[in-house]
Protein backbone atom coordinates (compact mmCIF):
# COMPACT_ATOMS: atom_id res chain seq x y z
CA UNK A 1 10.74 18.32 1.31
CA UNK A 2 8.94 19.29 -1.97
CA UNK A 3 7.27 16.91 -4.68
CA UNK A 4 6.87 18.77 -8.33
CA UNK A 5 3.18 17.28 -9.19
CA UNK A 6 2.72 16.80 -12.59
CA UNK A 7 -0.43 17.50 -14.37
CA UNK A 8 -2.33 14.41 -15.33
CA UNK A 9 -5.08 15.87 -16.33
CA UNK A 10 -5.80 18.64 -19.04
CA UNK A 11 -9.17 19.66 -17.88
CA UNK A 12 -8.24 23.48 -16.78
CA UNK A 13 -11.23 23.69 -14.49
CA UNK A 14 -10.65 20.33 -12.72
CA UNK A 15 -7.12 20.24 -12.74
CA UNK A 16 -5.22 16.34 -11.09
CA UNK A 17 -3.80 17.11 -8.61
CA UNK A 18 -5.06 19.94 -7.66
CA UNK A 19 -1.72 21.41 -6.19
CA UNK A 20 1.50 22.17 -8.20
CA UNK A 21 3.41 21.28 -5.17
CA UNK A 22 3.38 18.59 -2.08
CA UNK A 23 5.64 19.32 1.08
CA UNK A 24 6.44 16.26 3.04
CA UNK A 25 7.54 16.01 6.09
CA UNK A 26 10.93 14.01 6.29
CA UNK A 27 14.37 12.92 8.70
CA UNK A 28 17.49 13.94 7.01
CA UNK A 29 20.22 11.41 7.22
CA UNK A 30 23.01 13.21 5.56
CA UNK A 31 24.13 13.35 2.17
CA UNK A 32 21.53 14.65 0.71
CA UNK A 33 19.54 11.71 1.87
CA UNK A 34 16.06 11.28 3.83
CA UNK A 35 13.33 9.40 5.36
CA UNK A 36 9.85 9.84 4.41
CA UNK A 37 7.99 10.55 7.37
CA UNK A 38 4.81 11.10 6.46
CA UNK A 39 1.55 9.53 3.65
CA UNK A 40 2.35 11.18 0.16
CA UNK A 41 -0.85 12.27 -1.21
CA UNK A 42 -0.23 13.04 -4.49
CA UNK A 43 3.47 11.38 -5.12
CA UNK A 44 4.02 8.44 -6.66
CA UNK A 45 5.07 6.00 -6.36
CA UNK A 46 6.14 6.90 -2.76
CA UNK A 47 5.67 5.39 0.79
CA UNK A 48 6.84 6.20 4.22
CA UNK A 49 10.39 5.09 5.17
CA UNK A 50 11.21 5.58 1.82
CA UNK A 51 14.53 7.23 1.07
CA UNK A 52 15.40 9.27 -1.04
CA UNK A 53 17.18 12.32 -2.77
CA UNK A 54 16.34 15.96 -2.14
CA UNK A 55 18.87 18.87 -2.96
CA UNK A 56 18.48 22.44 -1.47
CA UNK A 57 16.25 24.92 -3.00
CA UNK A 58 19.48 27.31 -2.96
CA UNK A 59 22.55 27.68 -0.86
CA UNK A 60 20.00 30.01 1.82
CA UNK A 61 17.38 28.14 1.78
CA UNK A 62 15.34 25.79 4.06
CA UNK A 63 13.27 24.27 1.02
CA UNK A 64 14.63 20.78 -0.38
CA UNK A 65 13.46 19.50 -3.54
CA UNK A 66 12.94 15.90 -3.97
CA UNK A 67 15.65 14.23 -6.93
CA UNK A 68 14.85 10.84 -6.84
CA UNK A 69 13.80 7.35 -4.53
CA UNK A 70 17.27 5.55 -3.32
CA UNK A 71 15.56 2.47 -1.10
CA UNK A 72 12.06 1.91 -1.04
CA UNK A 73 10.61 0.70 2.41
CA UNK A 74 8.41 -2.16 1.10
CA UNK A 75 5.34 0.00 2.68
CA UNK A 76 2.71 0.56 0.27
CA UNK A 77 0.80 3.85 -0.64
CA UNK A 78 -2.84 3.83 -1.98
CA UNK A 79 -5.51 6.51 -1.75
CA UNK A 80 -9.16 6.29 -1.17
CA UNK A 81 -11.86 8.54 -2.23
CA UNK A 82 -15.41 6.92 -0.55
CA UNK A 83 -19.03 6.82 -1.66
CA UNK A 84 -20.10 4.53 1.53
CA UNK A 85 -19.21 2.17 4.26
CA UNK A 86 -16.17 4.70 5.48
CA UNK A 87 -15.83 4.24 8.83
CA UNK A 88 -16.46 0.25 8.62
CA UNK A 89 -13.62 0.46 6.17
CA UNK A 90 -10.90 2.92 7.52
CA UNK A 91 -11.95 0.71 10.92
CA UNK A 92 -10.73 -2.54 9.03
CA UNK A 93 -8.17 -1.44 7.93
CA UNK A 94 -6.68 -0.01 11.10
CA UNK A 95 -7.15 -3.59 12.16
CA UNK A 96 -5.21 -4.65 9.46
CA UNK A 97 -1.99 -2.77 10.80
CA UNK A 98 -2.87 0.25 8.23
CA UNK A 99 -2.69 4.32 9.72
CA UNK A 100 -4.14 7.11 7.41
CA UNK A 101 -4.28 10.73 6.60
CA UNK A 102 -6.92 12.81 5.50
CA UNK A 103 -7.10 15.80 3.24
CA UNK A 104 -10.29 16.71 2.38
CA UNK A 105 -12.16 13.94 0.72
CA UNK A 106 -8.70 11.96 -0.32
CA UNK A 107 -7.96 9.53 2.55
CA UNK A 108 -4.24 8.38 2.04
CA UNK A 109 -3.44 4.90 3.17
CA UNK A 110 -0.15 3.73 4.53
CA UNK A 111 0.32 -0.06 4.62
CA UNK A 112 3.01 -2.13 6.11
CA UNK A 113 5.59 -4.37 4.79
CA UNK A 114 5.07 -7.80 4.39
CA UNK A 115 2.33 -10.22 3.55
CA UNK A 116 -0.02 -7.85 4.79
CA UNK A 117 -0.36 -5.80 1.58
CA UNK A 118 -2.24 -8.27 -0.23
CA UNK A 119 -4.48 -8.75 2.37
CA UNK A 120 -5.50 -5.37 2.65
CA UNK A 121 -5.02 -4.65 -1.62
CA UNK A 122 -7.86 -7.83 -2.31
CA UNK A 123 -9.87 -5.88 0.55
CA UNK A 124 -9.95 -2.39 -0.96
CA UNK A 125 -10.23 -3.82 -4.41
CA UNK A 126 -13.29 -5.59 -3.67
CA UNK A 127 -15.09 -2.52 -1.82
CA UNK A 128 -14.25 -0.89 -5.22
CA UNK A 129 -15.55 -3.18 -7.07
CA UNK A 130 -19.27 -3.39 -4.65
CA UNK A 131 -19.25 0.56 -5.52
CA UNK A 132 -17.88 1.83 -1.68
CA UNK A 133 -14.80 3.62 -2.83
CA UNK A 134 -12.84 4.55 -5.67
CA UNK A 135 -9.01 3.35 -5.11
CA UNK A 136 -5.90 4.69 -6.67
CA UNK A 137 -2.79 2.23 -6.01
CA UNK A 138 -0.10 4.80 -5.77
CA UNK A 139 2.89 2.77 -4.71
CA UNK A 140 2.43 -1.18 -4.43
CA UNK A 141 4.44 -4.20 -5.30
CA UNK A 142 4.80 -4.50 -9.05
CA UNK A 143 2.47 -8.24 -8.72
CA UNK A 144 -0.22 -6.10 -7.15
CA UNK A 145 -0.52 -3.22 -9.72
CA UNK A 146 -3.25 -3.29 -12.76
């Protein structure tokens, strides 16, 4: 499936995000409805299991184009840029219950449902705040977001 990105930052030489376009992959349940299968990025505020609403490109294509989110999984999104203390980190939080993805620097984080979240939230929030990583909470539960 494919995300439009929207610009969010007018610096033409350092563009965010730095693609136009994410493709995700996803399981199509009919309907124009699907599941998430994969750690958005760049997409917000998206998580996987998510479902949601994708229409065809055109009548010949293979491309869908994401509409809109129908259910959202109560899995959480954020993404992770680090200065230090990576692998102690990413290794926590795999202990936590938490799988990631990496694309270049960006690590996305995919956190389950449940009580879990804040665990892992007060965790990354306070690495931030000692100066290990910088954190961007792209899809949490409204009590968690600044």
């Amino acid at each position: 499936m494919a995300f439009n990105l929207p610009l969010e930052d007018d610096d033409p030489e350092h563009p965010w995000p730095p693609y136009a376009v994410e493709t995700m992959w996803v399981e199509a349940l009919g309907e124009n409805r699907y599941r998430l299968d994969n750690i958005p990025f760049f997409v917000k505020p998206l998580a996987v299991n998510d479902i949601v609403r994708g229409h065809p490109a055109d009548p010949n294509s293979a491309v869908v184009w994401f509409s809109d989110r129908l259910e959202w999984s109560r899995r959480s999104t954020v993404r992770i840029i680090f200065f230090s203390g990576e692998e102690h980190i990413l290794n926590a939080l795999v202990e936590m219950g938490c799988c990631y993805e990496r694309l270049r620097q960006i690590v996305a984080v995919d956190i389950p449902a449940g009580s879990v979240v804040d665990h892992v939230h007060a965790f990354l929030s306070d690495k931030q705040a000692s100066g290990n990583l910088d954190l961007e909470e792209a899809c949490l539960p409204d009590r968690l977001l600044h």
